[in-house]
PDB file of N, CA and C in Angstrom:
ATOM      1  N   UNK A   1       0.845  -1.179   0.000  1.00  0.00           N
ATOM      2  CA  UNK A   1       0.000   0.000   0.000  1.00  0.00           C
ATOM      3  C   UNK A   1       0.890   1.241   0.000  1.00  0.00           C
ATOM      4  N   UNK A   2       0.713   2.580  -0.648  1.00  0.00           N
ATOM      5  CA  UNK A   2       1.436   3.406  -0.920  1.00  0.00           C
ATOM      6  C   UNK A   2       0.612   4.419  -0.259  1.00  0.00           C
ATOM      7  N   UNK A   3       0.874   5.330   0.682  1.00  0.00           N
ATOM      8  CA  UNK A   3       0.775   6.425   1.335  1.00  0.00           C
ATOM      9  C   UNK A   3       1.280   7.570   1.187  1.00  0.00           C
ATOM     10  N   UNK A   4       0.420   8.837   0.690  1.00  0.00           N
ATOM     11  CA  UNK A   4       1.019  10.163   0.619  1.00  0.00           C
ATOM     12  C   UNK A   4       0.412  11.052   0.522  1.00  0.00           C
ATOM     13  N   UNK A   5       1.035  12.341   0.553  1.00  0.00           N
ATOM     14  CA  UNK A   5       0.091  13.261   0.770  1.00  0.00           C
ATOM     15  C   UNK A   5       1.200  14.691   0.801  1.00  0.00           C
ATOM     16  N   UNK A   6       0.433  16.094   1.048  1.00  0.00           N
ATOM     17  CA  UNK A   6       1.308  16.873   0.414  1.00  0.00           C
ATOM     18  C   UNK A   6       1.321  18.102   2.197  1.00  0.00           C
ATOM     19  N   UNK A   7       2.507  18.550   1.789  1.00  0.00           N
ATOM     20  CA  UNK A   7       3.087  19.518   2.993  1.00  0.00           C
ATOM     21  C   UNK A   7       2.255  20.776   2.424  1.00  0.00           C
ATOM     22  N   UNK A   8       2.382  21.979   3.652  1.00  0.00           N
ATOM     23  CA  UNK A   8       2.229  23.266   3.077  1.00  0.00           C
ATOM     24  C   UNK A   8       0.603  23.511   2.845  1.00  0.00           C
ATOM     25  N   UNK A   9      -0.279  22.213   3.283  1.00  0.00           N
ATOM     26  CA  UNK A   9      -1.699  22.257   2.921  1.00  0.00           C
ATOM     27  C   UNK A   9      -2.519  23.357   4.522  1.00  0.00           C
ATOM     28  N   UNK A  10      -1.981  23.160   5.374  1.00  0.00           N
ATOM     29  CA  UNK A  10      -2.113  23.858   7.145  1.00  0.00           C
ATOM     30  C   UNK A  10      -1.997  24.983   6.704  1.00  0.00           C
ATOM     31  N   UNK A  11      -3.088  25.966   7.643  1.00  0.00           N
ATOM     32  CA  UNK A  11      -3.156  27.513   7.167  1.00  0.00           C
ATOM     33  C   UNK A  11      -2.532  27.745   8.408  1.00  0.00           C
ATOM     34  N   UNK A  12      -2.281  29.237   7.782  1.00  0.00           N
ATOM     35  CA  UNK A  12      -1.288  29.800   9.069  1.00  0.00           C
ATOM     36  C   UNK A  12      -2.320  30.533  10.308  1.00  0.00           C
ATOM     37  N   UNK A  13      -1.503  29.731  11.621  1.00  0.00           N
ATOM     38  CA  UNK A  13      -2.957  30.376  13.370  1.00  0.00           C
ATOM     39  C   UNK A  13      -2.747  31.421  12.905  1.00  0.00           C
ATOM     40  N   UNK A  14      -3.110  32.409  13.777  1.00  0.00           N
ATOM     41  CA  UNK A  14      -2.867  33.655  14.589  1.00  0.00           C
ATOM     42  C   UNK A  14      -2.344  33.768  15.171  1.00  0.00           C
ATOM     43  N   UNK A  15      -2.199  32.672  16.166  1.00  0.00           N
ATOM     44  CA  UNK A  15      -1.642  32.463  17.221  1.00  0.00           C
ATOM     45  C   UNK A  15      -0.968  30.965  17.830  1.00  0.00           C
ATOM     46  N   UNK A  16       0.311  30.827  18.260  1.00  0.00           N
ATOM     47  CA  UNK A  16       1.016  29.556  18.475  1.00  0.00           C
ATOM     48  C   UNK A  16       1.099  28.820  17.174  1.00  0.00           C
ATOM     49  N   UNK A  17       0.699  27.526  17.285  1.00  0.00           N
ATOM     50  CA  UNK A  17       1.320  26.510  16.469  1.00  0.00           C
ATOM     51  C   UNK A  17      -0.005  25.773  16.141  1.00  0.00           C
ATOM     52  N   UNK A  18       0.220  25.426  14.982  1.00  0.00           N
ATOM     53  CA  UNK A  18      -1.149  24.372  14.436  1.00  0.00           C
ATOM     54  C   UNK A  18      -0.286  22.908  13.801  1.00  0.00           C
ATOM     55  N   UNK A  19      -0.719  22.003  14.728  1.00  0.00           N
ATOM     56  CA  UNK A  19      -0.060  20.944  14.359  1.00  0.00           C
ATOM     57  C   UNK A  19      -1.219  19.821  13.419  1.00  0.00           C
ATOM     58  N   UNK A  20      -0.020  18.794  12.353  1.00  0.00           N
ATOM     59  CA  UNK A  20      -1.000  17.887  11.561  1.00  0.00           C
ATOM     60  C   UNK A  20       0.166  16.799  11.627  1.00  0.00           C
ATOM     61  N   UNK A  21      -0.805  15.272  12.279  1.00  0.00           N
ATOM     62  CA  UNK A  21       0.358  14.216  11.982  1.00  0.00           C
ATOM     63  C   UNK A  21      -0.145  13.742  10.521  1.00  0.00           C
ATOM     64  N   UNK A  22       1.497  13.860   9.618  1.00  0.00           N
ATOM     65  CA  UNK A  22       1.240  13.117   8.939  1.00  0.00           C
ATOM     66  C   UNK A  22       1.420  11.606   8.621  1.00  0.00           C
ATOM     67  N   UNK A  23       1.993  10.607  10.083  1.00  0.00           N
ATOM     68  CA  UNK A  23       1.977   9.233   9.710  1.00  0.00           C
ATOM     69  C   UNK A  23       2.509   9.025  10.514  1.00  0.00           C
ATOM     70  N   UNK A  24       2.355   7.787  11.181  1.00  0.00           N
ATOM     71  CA  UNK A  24       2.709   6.790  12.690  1.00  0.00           C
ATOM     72  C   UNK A  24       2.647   5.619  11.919  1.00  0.00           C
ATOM     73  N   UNK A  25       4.401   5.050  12.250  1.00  0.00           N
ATOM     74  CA  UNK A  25       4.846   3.764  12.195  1.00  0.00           C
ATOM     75  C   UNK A  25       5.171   3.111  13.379  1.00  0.00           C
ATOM     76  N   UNK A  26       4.972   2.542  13.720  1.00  0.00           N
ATOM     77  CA  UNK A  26       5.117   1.387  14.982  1.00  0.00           C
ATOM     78  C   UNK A  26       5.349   2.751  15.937  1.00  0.00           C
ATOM     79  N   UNK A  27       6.574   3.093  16.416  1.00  0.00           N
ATOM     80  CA  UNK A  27       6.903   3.822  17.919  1.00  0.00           C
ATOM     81  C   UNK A  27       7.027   5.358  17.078  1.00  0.00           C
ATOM     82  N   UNK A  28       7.164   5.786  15.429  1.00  0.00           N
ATOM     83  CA  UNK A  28       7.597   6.963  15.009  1.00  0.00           C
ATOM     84  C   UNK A  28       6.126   7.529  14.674  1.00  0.00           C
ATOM     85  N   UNK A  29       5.919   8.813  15.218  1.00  0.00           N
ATOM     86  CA  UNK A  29       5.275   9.778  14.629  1.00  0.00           C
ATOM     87  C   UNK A  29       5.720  11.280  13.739  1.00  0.00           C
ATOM     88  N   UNK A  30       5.021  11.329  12.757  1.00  0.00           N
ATOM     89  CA  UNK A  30       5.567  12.479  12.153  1.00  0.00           C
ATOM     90  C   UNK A  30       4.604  13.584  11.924  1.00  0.00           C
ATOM     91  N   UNK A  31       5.188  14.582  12.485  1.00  0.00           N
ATOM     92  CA  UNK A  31       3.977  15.837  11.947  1.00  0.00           C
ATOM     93  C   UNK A  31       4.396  16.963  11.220  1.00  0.00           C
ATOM     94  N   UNK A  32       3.512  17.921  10.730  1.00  0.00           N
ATOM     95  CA  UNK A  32       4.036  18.950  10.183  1.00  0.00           C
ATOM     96  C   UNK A  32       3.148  20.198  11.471  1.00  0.00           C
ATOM     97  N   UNK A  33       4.211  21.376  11.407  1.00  0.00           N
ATOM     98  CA  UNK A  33       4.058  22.164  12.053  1.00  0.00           C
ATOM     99  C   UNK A  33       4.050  23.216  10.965  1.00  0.00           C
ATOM    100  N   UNK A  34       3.332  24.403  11.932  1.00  0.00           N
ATOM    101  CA  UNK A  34       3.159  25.921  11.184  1.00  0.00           C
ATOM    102  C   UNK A  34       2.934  26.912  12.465  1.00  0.00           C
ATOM    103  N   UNK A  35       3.754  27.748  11.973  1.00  0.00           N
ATOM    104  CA  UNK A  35       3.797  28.731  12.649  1.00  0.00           C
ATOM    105  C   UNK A  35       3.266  29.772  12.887  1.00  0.00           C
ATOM    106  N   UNK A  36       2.725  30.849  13.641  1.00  0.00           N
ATOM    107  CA  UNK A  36       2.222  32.130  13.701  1.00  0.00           C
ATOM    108  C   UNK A  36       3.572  32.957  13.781  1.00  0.00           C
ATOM    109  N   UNK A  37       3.740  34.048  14.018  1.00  0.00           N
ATOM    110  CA  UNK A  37       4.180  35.217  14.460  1.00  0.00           C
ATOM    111  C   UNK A  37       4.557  35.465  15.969  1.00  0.00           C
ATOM    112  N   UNK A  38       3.121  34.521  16.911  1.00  0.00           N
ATOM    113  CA  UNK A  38       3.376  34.967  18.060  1.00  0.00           C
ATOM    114  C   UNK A  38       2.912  33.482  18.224  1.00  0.00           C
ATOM    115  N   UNK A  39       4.286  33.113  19.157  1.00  0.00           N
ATOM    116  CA  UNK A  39       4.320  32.005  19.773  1.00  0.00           C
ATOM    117  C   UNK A  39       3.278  31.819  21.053  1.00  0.00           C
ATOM    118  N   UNK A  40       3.021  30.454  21.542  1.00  0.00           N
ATOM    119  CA  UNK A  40       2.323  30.413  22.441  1.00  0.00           C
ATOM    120  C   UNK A  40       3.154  30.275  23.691  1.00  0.00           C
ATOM    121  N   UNK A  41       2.688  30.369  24.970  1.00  0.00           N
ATOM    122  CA  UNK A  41       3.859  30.434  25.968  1.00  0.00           C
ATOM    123  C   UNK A  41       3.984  28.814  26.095  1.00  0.00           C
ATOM    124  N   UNK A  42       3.296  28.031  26.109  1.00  0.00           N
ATOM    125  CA  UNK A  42       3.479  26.824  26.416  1.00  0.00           C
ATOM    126  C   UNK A  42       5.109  26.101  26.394  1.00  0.00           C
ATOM    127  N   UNK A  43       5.182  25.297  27.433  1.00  0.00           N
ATOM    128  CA  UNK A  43       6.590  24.626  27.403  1.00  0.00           C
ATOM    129  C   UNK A  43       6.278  23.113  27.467  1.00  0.00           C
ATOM    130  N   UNK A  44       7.009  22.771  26.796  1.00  0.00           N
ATOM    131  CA  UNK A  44       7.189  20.964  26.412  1.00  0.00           C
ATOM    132  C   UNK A  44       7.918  20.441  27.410  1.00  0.00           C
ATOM    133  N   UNK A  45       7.436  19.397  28.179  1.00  0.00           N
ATOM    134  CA  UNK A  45       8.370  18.175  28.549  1.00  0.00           C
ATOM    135  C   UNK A  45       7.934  16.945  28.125  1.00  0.00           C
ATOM    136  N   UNK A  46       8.555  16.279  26.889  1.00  0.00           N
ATOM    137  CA  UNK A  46       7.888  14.948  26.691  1.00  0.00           C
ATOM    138  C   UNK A  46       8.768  13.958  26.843  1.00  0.00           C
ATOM    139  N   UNK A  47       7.770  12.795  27.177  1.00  0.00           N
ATOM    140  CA  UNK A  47       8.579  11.564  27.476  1.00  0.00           C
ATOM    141  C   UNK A  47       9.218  10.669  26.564  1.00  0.00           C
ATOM    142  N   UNK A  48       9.283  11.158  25.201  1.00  0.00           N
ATOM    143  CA  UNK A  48       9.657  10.987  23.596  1.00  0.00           C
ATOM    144  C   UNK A  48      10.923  11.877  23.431  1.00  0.00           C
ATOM    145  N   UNK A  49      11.631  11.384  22.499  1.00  0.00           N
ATOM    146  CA  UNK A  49      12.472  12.024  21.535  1.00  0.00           C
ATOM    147  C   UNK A  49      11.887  13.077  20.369  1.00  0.00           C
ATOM    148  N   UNK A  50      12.198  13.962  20.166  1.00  0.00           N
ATOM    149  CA  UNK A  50      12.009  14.645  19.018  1.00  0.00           C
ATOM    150  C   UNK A  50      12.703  15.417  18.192  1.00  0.00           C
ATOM    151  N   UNK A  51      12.837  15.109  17.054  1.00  0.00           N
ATOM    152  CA  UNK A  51      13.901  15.688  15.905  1.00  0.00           C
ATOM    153  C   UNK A  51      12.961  16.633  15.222  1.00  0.00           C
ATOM    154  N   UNK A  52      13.300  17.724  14.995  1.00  0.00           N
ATOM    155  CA  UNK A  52      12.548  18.688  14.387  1.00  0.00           C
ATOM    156  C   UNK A  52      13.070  19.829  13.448  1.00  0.00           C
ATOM    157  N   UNK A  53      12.826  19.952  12.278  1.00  0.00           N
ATOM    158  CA  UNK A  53      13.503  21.160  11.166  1.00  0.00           C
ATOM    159  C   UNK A  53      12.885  21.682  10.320  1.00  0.00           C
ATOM    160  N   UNK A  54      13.106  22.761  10.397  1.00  0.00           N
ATOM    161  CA  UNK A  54      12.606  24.005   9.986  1.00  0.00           C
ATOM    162  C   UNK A  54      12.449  23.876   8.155  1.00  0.00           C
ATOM    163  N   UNK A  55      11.664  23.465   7.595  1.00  0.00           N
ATOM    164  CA  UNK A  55      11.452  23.901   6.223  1.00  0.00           C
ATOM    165  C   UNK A  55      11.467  24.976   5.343  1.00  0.00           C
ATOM    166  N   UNK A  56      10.508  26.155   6.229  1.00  0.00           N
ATOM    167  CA  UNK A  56      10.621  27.174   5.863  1.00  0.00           C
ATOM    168  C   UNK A  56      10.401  28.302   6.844  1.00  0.00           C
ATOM    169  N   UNK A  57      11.017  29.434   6.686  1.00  0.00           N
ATOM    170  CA  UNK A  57      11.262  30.187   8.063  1.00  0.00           C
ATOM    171  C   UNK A  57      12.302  30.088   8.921  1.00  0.00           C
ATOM    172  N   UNK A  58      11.493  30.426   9.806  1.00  0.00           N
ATOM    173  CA  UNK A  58      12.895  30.319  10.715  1.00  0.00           C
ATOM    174  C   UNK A  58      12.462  30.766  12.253  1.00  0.00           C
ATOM    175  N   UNK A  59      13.225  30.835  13.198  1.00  0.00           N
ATOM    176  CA  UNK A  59      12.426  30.212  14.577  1.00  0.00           C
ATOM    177  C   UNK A  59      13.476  29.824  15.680  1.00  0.00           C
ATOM    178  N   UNK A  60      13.270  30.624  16.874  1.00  0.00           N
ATOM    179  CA  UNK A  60      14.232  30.905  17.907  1.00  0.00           C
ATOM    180  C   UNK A  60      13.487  29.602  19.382  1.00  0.00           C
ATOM    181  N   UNK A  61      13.938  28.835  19.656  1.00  0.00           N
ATOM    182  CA  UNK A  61      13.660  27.742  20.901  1.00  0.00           C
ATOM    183  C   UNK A  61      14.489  28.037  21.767  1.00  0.00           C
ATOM    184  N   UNK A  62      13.855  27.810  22.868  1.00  0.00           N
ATOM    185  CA  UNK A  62      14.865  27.525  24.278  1.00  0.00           C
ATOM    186  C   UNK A  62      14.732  26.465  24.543  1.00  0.00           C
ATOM    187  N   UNK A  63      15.734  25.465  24.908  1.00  0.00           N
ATOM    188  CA  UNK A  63      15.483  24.151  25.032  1.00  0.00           C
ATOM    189  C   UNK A  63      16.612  24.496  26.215  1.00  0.00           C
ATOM    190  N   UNK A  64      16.220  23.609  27.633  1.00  0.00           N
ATOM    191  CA  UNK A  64      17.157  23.658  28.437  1.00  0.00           C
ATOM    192  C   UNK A  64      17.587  25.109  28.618  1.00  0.00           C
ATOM    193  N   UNK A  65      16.883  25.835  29.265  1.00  0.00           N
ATOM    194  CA  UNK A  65      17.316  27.078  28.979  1.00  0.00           C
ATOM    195  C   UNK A  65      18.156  28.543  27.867  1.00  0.00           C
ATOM    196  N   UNK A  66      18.631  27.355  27.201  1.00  0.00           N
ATOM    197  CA  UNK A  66      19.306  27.893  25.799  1.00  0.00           C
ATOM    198  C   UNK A  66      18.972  28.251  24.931  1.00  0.00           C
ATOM    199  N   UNK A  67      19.225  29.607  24.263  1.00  0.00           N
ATOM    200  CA  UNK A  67      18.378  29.793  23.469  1.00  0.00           C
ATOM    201  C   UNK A  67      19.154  29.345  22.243  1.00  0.00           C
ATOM    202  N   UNK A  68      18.430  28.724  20.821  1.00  0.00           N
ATOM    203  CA  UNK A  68      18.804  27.971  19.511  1.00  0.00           C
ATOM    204  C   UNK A  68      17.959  28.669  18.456  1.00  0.00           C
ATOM    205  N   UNK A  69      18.851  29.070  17.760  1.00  0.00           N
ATOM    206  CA  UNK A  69      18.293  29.396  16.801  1.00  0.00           C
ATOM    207  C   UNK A  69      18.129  28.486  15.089  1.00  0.00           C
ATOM    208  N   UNK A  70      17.441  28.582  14.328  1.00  0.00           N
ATOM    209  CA  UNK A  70      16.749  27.668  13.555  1.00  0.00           C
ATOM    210  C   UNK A  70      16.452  28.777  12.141  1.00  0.00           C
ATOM    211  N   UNK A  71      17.341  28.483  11.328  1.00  0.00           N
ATOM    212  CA  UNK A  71      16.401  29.007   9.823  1.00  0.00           C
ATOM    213  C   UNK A  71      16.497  27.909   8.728  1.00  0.00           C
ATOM    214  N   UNK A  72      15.920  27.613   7.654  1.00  0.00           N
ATOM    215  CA  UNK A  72      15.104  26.795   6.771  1.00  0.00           C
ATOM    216  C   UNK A  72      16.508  25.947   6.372  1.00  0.00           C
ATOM    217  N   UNK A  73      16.232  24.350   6.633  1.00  0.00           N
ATOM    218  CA  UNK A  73      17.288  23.431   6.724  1.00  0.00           C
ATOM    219  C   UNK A  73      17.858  23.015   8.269  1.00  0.00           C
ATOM    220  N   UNK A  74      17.572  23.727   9.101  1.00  0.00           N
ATOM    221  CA  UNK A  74      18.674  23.328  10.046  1.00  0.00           C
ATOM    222  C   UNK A  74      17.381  22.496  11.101  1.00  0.00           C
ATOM    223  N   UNK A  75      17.848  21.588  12.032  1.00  0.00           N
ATOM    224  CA  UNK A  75      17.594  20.768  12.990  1.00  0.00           C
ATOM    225  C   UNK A  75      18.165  20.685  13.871  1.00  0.00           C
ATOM    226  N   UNK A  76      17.290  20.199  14.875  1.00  0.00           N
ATOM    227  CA  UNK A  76      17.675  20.015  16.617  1.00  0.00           C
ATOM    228  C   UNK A  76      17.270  18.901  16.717  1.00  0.00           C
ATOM    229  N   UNK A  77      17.973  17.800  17.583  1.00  0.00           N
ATOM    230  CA  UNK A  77      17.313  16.862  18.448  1.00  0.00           C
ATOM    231  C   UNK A  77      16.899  17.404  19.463  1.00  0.00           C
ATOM    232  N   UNK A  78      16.161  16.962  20.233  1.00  0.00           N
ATOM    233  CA  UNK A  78      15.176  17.108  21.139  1.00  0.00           C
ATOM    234  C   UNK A  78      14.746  15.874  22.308  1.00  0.00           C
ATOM    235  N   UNK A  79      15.901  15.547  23.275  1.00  0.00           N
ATOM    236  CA  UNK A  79      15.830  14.322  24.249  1.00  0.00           C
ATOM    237  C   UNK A  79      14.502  14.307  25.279  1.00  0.00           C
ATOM    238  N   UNK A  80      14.112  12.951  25.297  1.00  0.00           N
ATOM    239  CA  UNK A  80      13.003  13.051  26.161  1.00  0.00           C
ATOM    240  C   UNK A  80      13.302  13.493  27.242  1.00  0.00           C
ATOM    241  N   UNK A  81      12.265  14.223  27.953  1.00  0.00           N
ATOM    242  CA  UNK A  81      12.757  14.983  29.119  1.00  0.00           C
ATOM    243  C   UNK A  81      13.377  16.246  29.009  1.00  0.00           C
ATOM    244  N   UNK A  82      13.379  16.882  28.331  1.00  0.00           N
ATOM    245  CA  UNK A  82      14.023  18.063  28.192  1.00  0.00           C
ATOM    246  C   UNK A  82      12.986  19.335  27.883  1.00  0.00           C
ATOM    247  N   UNK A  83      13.163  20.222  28.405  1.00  0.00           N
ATOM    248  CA  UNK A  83      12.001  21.283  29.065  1.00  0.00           C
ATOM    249  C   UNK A  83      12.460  22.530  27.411  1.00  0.00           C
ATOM    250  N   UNK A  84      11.490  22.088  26.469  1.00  0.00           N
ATOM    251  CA  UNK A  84      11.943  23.314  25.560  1.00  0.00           C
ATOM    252  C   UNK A  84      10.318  24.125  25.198  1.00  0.00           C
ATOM    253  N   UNK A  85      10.560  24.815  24.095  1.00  0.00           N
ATOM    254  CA  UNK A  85       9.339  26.302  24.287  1.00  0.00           C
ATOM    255  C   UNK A  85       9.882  27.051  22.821  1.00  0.00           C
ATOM    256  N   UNK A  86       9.084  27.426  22.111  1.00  0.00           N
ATOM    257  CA  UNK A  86       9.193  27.881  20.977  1.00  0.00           C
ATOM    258  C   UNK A  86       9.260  30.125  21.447  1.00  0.00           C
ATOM    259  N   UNK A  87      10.163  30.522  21.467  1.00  0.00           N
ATOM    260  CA  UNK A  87      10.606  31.713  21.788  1.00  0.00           C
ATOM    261  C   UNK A  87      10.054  32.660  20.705  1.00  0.00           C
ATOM    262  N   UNK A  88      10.148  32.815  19.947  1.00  0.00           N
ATOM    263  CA  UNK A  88      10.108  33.223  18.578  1.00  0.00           C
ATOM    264  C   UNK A  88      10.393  32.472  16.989  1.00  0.00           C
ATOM    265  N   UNK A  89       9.164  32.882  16.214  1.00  0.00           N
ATOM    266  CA  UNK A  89       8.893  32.423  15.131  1.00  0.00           C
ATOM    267  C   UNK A  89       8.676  33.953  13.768  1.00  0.00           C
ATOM    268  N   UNK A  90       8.544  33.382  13.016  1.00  0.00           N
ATOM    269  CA  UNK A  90       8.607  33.941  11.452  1.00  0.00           C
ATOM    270  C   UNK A  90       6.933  33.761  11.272  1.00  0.00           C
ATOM    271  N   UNK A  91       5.785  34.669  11.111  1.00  0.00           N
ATOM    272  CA  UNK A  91       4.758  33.830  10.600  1.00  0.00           C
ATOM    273  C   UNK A  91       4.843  32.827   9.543  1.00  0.00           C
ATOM    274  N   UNK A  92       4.134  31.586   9.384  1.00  0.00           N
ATOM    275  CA  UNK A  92       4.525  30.633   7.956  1.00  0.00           C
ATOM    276  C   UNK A  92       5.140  29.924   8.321  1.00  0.00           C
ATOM    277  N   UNK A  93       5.987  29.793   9.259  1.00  0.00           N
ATOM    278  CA  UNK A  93       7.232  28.755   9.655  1.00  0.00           C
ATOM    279  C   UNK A  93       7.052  27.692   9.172  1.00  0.00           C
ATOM    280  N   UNK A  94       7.176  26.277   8.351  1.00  0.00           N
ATOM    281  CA  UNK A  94       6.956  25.535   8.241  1.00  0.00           C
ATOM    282  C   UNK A  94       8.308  24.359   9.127  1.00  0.00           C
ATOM    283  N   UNK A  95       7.701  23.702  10.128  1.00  0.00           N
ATOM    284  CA  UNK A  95       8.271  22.439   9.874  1.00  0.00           C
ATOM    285  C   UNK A  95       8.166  21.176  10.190  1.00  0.00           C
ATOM    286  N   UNK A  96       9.045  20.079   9.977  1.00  0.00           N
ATOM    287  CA  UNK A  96       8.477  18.639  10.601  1.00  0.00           C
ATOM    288  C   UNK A  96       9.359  17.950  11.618  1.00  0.00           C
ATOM    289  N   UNK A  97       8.250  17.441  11.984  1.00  0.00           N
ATOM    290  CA  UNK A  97       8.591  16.575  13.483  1.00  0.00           C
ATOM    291  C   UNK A  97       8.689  15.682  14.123  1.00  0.00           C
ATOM    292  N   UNK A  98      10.015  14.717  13.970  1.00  0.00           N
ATOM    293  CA  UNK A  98       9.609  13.058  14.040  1.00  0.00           C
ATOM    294  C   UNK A  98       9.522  13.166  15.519  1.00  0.00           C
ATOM    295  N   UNK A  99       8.216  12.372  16.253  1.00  0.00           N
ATOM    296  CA  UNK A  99       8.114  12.049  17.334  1.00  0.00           C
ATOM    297  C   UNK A  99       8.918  10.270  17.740  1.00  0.00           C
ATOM    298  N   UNK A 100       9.620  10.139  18.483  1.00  0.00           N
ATOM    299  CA  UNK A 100      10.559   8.790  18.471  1.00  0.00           C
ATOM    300  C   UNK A 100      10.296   8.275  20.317  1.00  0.00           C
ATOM    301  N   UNK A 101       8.776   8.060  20.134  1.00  0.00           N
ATOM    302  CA  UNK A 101       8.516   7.088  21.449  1.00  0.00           C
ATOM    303  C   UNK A 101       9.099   5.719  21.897  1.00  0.00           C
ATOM    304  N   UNK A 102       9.302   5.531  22.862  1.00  0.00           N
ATOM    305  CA  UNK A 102      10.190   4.364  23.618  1.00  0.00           C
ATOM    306  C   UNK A 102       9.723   2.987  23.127  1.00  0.00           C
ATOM    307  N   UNK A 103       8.551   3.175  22.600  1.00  0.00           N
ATOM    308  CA  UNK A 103       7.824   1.711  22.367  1.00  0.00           C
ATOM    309  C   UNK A 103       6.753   1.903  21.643  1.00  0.00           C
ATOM    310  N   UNK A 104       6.351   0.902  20.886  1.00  0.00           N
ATOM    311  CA  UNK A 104       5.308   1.334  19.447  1.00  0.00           C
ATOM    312  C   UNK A 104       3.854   1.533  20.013  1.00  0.00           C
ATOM    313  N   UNK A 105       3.627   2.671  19.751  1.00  0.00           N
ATOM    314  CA  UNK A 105       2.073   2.938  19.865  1.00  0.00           C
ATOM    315  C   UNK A 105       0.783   1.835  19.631  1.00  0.00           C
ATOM    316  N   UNK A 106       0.177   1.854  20.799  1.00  0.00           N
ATOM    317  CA  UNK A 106      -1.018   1.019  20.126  1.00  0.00           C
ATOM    318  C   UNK A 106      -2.443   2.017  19.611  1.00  0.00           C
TER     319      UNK A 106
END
């Protein structure tokens, strides 16, 4: 069976982040993200791994207190347990996000 589908289809919030998974294999999830202008305050601690890069735009995180900066191509890992927060964004931001849970989803 062949699965696909197209990026860039997510309209841009107003506000924070509008997330879409596009596909879960056993323990991997993948989504696409989009950005507003004005981030939401929310902070992440998940019990997952996450690899995440910027497609288009570009986009300032604090992860672990640090601030990282991000423009179109570049990536961060993202260790479970680690306290990060989207600081500033580009409206449009596009990017994707492998979620890498400990054990395959049921």
């Amino acid at each position: 069976m062949i699965e696909r589908g197209s990026l860039y289809l997510s309209p841009v919030p107003v506000v924070g982040e509008q997330f879409r998974e596009l596909a879960t294999v056993g323990n991997v999830v993948i989504e696409e993200i989009v950005s507003s202008a004005l981030p939401d305050a929310a902070e992440y601690q998940q019990a997952h791994d996450e690899w995440v890069v910027v497609l288009v735009g570009s986009a300032v995180l604090e992860i672990d207190g640090a601030h990282v900066a991000l423009s179109a191509g570049e990536w961060v890992l993202i260790r479970a347990q680690t306290r990060h927060r989207v600081v500033e964004t580009v409206a449009g931001t596009h990017w994707l996000a492998v979620h890498i849970h400990p054990a395959p989803l049921t």
